[in-house]
Protein backbone atom coordinates (compact mmCIF):
# COMPACT_ATOMS: atom_id res chain seq x y z
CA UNK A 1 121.14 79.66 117.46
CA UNK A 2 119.51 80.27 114.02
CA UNK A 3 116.79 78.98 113.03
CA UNK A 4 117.11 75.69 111.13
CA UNK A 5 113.15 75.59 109.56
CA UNK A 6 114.82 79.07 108.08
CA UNK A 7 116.86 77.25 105.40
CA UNK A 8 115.36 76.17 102.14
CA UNK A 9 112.96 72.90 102.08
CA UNK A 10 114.63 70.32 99.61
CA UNK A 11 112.28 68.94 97.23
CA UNK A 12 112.02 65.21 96.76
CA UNK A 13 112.39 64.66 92.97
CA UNK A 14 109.69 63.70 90.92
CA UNK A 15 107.72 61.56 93.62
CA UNK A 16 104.52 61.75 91.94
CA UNK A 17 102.86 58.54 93.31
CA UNK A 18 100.35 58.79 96.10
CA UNK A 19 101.62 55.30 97.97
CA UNK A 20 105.41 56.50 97.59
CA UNK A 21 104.50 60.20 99.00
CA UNK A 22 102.62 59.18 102.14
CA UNK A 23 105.26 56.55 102.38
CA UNK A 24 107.67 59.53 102.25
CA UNK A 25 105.59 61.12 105.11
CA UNK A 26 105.54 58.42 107.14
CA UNK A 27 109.12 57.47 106.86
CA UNK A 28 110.26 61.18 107.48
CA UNK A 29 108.54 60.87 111.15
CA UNK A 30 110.84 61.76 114.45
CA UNK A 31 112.22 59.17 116.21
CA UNK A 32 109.73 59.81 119.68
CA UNK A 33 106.78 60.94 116.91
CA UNK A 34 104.81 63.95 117.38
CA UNK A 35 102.16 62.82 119.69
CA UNK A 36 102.45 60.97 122.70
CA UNK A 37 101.20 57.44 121.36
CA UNK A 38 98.68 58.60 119.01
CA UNK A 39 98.70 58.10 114.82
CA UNK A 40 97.10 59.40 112.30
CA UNK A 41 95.73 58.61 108.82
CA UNK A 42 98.59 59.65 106.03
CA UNK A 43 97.09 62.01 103.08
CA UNK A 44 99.23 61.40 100.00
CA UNK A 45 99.12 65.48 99.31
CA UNK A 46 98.26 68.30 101.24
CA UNK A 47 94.60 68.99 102.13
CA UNK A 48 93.54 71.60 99.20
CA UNK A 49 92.42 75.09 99.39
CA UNK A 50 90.76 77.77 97.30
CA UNK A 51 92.57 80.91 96.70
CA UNK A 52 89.80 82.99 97.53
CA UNK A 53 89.15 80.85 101.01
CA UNK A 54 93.10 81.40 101.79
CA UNK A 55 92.86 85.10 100.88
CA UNK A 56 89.98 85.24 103.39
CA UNK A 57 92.06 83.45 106.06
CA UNK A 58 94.72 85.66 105.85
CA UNK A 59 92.67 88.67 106.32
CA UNK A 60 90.99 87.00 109.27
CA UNK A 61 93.93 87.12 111.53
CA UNK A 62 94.10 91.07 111.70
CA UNK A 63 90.35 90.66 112.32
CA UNK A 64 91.18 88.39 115.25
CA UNK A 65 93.86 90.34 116.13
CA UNK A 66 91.41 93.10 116.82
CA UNK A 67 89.13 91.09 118.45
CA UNK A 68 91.28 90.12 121.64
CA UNK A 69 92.84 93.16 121.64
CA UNK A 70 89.04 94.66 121.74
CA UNK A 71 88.04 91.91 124.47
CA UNK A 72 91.05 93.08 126.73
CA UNK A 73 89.67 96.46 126.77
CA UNK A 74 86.01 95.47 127.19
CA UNK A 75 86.91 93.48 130.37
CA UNK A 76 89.49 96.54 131.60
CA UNK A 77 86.61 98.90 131.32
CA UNK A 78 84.21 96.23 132.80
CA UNK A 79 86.24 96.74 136.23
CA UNK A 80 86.07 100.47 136.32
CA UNK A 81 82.33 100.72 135.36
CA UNK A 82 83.33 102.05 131.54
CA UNK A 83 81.20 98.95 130.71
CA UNK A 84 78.50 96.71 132.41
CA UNK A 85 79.85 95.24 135.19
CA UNK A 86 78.16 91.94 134.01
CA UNK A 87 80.98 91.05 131.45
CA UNK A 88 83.62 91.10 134.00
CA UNK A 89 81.70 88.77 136.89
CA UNK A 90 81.02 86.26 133.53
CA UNK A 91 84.23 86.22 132.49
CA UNK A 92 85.94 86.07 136.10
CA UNK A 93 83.58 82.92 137.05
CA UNK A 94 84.90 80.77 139.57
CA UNK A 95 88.51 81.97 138.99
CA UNK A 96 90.84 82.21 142.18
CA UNK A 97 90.62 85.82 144.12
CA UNK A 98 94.50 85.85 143.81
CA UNK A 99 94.56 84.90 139.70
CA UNK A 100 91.77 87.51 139.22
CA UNK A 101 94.06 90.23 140.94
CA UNK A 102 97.09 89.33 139.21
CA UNK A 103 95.31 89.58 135.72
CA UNK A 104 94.58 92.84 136.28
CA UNK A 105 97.97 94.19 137.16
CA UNK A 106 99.14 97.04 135.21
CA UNK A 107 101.93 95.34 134.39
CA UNK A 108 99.79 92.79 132.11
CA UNK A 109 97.30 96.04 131.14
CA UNK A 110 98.13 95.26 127.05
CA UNK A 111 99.38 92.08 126.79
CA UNK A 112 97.18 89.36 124.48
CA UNK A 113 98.03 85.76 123.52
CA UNK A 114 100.87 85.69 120.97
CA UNK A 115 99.36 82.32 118.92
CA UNK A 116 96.09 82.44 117.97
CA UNK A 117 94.22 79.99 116.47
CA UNK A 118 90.20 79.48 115.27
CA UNK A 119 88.63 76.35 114.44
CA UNK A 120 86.73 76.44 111.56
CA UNK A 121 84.14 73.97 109.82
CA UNK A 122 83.59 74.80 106.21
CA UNK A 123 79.43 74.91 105.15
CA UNK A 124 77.82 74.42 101.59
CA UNK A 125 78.40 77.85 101.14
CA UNK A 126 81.44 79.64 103.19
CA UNK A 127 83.19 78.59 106.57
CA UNK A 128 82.41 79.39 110.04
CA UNK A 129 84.50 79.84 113.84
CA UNK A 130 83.34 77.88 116.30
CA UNK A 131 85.96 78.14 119.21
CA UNK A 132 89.21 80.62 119.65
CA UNK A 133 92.51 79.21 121.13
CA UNK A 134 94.81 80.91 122.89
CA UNK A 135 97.21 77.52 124.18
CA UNK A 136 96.70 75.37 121.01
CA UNK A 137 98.47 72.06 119.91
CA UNK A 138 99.18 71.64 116.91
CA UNK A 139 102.05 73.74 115.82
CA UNK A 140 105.04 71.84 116.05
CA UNK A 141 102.92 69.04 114.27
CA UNK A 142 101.73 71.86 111.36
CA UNK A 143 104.88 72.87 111.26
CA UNK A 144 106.50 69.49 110.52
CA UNK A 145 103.52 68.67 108.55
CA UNK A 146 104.45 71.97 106.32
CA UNK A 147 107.83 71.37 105.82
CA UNK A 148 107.30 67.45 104.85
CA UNK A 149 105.10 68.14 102.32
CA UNK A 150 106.54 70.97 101.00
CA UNK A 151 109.53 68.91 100.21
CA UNK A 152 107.43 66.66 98.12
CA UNK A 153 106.48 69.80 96.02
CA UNK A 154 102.78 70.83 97.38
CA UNK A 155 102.50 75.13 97.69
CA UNK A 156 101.89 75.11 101.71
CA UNK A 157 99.24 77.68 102.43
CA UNK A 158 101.84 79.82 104.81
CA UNK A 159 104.55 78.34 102.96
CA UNK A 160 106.98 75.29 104.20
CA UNK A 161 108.43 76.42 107.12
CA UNK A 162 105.73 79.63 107.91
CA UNK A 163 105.13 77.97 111.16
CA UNK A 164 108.66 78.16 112.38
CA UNK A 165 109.43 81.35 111.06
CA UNK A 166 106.23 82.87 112.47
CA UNK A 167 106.13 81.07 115.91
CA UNK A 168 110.15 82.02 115.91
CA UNK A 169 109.15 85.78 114.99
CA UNK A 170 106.66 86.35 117.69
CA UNK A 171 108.25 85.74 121.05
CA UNK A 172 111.73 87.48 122.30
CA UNK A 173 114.72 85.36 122.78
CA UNK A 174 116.06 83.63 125.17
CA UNK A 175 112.77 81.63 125.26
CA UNK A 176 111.78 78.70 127.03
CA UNK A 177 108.37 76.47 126.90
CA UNK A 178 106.76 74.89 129.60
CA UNK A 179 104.82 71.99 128.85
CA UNK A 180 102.82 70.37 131.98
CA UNK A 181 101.93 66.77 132.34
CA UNK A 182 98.32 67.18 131.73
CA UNK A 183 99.69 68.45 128.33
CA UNK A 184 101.98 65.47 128.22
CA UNK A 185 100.13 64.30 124.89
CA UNK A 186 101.90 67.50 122.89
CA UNK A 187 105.01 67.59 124.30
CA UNK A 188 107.35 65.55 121.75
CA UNK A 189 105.78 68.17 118.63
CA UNK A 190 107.25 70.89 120.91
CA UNK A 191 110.15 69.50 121.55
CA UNK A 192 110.55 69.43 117.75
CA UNK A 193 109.91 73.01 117.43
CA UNK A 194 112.03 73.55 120.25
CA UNK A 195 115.04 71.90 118.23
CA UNK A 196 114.20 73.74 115.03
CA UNK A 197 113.60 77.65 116.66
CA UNK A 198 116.70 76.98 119.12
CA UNK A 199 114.39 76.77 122.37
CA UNK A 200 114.22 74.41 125.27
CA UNK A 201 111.03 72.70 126.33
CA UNK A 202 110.85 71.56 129.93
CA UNK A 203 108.74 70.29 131.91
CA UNK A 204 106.93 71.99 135.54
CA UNK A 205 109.30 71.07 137.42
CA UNK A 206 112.82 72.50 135.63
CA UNK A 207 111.53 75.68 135.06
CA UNK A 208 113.17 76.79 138.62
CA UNK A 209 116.47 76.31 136.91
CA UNK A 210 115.80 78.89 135.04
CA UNK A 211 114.21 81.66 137.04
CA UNK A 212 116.37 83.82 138.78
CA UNK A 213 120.03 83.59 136.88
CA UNK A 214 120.49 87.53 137.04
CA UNK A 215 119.78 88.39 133.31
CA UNK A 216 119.85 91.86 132.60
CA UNK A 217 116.63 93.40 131.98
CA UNK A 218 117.43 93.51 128.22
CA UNK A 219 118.28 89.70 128.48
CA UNK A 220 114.66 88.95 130.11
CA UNK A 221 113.76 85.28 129.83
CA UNK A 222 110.76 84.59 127.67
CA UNK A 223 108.30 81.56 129.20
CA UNK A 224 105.73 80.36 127.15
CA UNK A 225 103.20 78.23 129.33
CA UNK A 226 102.09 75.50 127.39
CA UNK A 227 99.10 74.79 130.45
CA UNK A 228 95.93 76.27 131.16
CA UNK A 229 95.63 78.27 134.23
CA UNK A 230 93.12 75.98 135.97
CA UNK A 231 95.66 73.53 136.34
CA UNK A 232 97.77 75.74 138.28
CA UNK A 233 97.99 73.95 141.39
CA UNK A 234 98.67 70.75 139.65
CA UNK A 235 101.74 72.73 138.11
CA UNK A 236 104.47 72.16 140.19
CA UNK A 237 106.87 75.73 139.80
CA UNK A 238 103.72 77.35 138.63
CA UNK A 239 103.43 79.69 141.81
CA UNK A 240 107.81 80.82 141.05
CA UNK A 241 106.42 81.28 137.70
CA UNK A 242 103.30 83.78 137.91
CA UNK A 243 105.64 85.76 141.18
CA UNK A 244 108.87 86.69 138.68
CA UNK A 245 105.95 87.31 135.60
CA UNK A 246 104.35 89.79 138.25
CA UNK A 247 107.93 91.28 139.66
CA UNK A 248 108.67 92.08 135.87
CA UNK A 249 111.85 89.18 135.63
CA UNK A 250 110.33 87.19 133.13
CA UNK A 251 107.82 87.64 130.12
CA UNK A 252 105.22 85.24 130.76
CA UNK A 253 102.95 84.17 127.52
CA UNK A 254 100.25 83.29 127.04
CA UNK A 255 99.89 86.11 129.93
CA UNK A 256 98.04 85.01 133.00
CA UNK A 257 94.71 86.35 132.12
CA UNK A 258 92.11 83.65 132.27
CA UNK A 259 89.60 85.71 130.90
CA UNK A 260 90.99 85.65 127.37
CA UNK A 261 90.31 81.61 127.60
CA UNK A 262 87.14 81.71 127.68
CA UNK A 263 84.81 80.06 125.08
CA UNK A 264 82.34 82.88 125.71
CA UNK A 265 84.36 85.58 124.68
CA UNK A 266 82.48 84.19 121.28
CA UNK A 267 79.13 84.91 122.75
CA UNK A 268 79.59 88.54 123.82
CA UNK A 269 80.37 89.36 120.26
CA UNK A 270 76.38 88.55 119.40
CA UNK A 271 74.82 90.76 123.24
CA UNK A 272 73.49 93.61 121.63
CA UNK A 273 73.91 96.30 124.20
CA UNK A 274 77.69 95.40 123.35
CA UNK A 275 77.50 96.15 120.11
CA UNK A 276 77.92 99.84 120.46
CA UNK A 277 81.31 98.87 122.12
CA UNK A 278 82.01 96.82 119.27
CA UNK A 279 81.39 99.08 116.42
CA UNK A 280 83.65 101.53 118.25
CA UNK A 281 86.48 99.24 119.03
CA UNK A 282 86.30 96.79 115.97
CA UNK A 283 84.85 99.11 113.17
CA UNK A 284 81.75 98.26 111.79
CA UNK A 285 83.34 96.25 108.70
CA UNK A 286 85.16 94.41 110.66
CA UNK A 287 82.13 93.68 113.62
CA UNK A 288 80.60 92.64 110.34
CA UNK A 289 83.18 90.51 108.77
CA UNK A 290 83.39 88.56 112.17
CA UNK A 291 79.55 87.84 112.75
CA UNK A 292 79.39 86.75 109.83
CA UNK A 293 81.75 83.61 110.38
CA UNK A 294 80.82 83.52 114.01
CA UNK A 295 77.83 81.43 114.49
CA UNK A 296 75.05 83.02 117.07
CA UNK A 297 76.12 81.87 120.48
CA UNK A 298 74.72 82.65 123.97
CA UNK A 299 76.15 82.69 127.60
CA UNK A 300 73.80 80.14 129.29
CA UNK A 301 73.04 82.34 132.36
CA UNK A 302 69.76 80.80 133.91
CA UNK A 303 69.02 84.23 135.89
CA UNK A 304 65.10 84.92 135.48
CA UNK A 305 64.14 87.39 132.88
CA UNK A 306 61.35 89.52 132.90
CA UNK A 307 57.88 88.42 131.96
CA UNK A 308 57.92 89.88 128.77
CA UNK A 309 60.99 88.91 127.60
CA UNK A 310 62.44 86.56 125.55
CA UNK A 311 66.14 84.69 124.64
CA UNK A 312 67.01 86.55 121.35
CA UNK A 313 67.52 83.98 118.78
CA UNK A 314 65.95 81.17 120.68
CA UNK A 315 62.32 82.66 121.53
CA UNK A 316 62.19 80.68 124.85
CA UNK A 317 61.55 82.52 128.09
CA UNK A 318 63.31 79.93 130.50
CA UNK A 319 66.49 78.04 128.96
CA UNK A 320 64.65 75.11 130.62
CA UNK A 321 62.54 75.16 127.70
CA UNK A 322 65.58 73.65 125.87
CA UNK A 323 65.22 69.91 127.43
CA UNK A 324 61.65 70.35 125.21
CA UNK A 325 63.24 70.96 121.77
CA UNK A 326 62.54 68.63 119.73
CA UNK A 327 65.59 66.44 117.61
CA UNK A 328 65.29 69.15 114.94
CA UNK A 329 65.16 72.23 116.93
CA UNK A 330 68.57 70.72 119.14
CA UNK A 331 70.58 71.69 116.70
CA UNK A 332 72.46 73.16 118.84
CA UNK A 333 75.83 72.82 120.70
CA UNK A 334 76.31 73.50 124.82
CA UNK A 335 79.40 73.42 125.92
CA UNK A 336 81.66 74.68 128.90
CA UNK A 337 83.27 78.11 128.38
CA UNK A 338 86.78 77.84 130.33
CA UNK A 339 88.92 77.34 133.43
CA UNK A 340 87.79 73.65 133.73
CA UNK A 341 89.74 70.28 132.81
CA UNK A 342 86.80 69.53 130.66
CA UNK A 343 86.83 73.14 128.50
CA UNK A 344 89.74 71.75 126.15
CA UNK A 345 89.95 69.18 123.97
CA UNK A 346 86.25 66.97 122.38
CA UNK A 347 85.40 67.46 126.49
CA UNK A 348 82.11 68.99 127.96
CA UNK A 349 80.91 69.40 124.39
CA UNK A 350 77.32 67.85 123.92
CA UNK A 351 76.05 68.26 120.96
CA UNK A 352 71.42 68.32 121.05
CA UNK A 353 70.38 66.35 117.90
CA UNK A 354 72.94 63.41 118.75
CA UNK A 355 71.81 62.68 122.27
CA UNK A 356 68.41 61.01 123.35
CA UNK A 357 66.17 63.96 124.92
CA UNK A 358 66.65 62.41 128.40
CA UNK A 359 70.94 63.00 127.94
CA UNK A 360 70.18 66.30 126.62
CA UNK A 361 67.90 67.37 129.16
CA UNK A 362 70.55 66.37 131.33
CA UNK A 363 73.14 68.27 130.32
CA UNK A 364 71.17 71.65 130.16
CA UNK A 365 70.61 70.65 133.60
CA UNK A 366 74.40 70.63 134.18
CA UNK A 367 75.14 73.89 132.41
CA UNK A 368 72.51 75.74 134.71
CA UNK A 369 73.63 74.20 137.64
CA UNK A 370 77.06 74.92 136.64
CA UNK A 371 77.21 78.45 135.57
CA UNK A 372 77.90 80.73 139.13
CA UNK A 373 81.34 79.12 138.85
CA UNK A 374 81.75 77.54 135.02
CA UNK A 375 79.38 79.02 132.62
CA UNK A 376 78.37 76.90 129.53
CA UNK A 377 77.95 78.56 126.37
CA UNK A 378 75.29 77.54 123.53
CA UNK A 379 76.02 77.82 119.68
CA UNK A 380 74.47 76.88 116.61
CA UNK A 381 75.67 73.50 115.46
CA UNK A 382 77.05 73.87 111.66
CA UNK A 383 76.46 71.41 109.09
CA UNK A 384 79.91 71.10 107.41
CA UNK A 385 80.62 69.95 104.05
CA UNK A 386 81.77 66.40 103.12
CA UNK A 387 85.02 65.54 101.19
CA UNK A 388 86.16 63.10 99.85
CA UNK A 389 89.93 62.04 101.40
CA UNK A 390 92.23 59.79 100.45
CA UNK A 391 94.82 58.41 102.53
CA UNK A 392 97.23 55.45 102.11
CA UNK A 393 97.34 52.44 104.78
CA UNK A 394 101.25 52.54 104.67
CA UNK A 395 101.77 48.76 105.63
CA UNK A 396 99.32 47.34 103.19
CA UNK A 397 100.74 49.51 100.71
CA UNK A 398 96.84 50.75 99.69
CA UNK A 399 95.53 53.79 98.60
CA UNK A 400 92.01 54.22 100.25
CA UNK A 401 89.37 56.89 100.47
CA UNK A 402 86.65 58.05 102.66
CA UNK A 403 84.11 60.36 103.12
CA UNK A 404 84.95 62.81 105.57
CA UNK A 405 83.59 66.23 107.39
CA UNK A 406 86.98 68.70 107.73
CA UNK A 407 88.05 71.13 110.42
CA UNK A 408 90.50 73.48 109.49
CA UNK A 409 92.82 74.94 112.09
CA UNK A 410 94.69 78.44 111.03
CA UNK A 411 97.64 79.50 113.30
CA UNK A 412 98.29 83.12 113.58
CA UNK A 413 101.40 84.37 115.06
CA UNK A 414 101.33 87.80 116.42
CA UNK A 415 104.11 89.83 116.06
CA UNK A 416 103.76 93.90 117.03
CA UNK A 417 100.95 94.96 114.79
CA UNK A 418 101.02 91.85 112.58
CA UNK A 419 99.56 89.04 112.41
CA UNK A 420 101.10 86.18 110.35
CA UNK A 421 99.25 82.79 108.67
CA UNK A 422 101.53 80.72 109.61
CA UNK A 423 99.60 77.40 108.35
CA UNK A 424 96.76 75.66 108.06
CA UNK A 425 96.20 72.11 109.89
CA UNK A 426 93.43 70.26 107.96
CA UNK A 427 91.62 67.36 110.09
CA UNK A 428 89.17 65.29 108.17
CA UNK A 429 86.93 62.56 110.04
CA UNK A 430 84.39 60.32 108.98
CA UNK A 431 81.41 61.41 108.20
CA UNK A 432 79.54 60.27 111.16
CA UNK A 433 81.36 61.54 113.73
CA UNK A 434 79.94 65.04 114.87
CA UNK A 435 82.83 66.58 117.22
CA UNK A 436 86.21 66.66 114.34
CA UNK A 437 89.03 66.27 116.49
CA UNK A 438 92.78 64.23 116.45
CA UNK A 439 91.57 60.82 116.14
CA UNK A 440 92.90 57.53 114.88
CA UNK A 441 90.53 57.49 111.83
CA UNK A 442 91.42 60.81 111.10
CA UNK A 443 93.66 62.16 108.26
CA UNK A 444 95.96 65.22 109.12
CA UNK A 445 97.31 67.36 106.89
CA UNK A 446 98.48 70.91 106.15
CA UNK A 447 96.64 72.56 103.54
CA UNK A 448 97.95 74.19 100.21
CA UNK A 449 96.78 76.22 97.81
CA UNK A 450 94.97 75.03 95.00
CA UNK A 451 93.18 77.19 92.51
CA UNK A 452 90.97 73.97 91.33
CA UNK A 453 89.69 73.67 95.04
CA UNK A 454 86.03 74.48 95.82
């Protein structure tokens, strides 16, 4: 079945004014939506970007490219003593004996996520990564979002349809998604893409249909899990699933290797007696490029250090010294790495300077209690810019604007050595909230190129 996002975008003629274009937008929606019972604010035009800032995004995917393909070696090497042992028992924290062993199967020995996709907060002065996803929403939603607003004329960053084209380009066919009810939120944008790349979406409890029909090896079904692996036992099939992926049956992707889900993957990038590792594996330009736009981030392991010793970027001996910051020295985001129900999403994020010191006392408490079996990490919050945003309120028939703090959300699509942008979801809150996520107040948009942007 070809793909139908393939074919050229029609452009709606001469729609020039903002009401008419969101109304456009809003109009153009699918039948069942794109997210289970949630809306969103309606931009009149595409969010805009700088064509140095997209020329930087597209070179960032080969440099996170590199980077998981660099943090699949450093944990290999971990297990067999190449490296310290220390990265491996951090990243295997409180995973399952039997999903440790499987991860390390030869079979799985070079496989890496297929999608990847940063967050990213833009500062005063450049932007800046503050998580990695491997299993991200978002891309049947982009993906509409690109081809909607392409029609009304705005040069998508990724072009119209780059998100079905690359997500289409990166996985062999036949392919099938698996979307579990905890997920339930994002399953009508996949079934969208699923009706635009010629794939079916199913949930848990189909996939057994489809194991086991005697394909030819050439013919090997593709399953992309759209679940985290610490839901597996709430993942009915999930056990049928991981057994073929391990007999060699299937393609499994993401592959089941919880260590590449983990938030702290972030932090090992800044542990200097890694950096050796790094500069060999990376390339010093590219170590350089990446810390750069990674903000300094620590693994909060509360194991006593020497007397002499300090927390490198912190100066505190004992992370307890943390519930003593005071509301300026908190700025700081903890939150849990992976392989927990809270590690996705706005969840298990709490950020210093916006909690009373008793709350964030509290919650260092809970990340040191936590970490034998799910580590917290601790970053530096970022300041990010304000916007202004305008967005229509489609049943009034009123164009409003806001002032707003934007994430931007780049999805790369990995194909053999490449890396493709496919697009670029723009979320823009109000100013005051401090975590930018989905929300009701929230405008979402792609982004396109605009050589007047900042």
């Amino acid at each position: 079945m070809p793909v139908t996002g393939r074919r050229a975008v029609p452009i709606v003629p001469a729609v020039t004014d903002p009401i008419e274009r969101a109304r456009h937008v809003h109009d153009s929606l699918p039948a069942g939506g794109l997210f289970a019972g949630l809306r969103w604010r309606i931009a009149p035009s595409a969010f805009p970007l700088s064509a140095p800032l997209v020329a930087a995004f597209e070179e960032l995917g080969g440099q996170l490219l590199a980077f998981y393909r660099a943090c699949n070696v450093l944990y290999r090497h971990s297990v067999s003593d190449r490296q310290p042992s220390w990265v491996a028992e951090y990243l295997d924290a409180g995973k399952p004996a039997a999903l440790i062993e499987l991860s390390r199967r030869e079979r799985f020995k070079s496989h890496i996520p297929r999608v990847i996709r940063p967050d990213i907060l833009l500062s005063d002065d450049h932007f800046v990564i503050t998580e990695l996803d491997s299993i991200p929403g978002g891309i049947g939603l982009t993906g509409w979002l690109g081809k909607i607003y392409g029609e009304l004329g705005d040069p998508i960053v990724g072009g119209p349809v780059g998100m079905l084209t690359g997500f289409d380009a990166a996985f062999e066919k036949p392919l099938v998604m698996v979307v579990s009810d905890e997920a339930a939120t994002y399953r009508p944008e996949m079934e969208w893409l699923g009706r635009q790349c010629g794939f079916a979406v199913v949930r848990p409890e189909e996939i057994s249909s489809w194991l086991g029909e005697g394909r030819r090896p050439t013919q090997r079904l593709t399953v992309y899990r759209f679940f985290e692996l610490f839901d597996l036992a709430n993942v009915s099939g999930a056990t049928a699933l991981l057994e073929a992926a391990a007999r060699g049956e299937i393609v499994l992707t993401p592959p089941p290797k919880p260590q590449l889900e983990e938030k702290l993957l972030l932090a090992l990038l800044w542990l200097e007696p890694l950096r050796p590792f790094w500069r060999e594996h990376l390339g010093e330009p590219t170590l350089a490029a990446l810390r750069r736009v990674v903000p300094p981030t620590w693994v909060v392991d509360p194991r006593p250090l020497p007397p002499h010793a300090l927390i490198p970027g912190l100066e505190i001996h004992d992370w307890r010294e943390l519930a003593k910051f005071s509301q300026k020295q908190r700025e700081l985001v903890l939150k849990i790495s992976g392989f927990h129900e809270h590690a996705w999403g706005s969840r298990g994020v709490y950020v210093g300077h916006d909690l009373p010191a008793h709350e964030w006392a509290q919650a260092v408490e809970r990340a040191l209690s936590s970490f034998p079996t799910h580590p917290y990490v601790l970053q530096r919050f970022v300041r990010s810019r304000l916007v202004r945003q305008q967005y229509v309120d489609v049943e009034r028939g009123e164009l409003r604007e806001f002032e707003g703090r934007v994430r931007l959300c780049p999805y790369y699509f990995v194909e053999g050595d490449r890396c493709r942008l496919g697009g670029v979801l723009a979320t823009v809150c109000p100013a005051d909230k401090k975590i930018l996520h989905g929300m009701p107040d929230a405008v979402l948009a792609p982004c396109r190129l605009d050589e007047r942007a900042l």
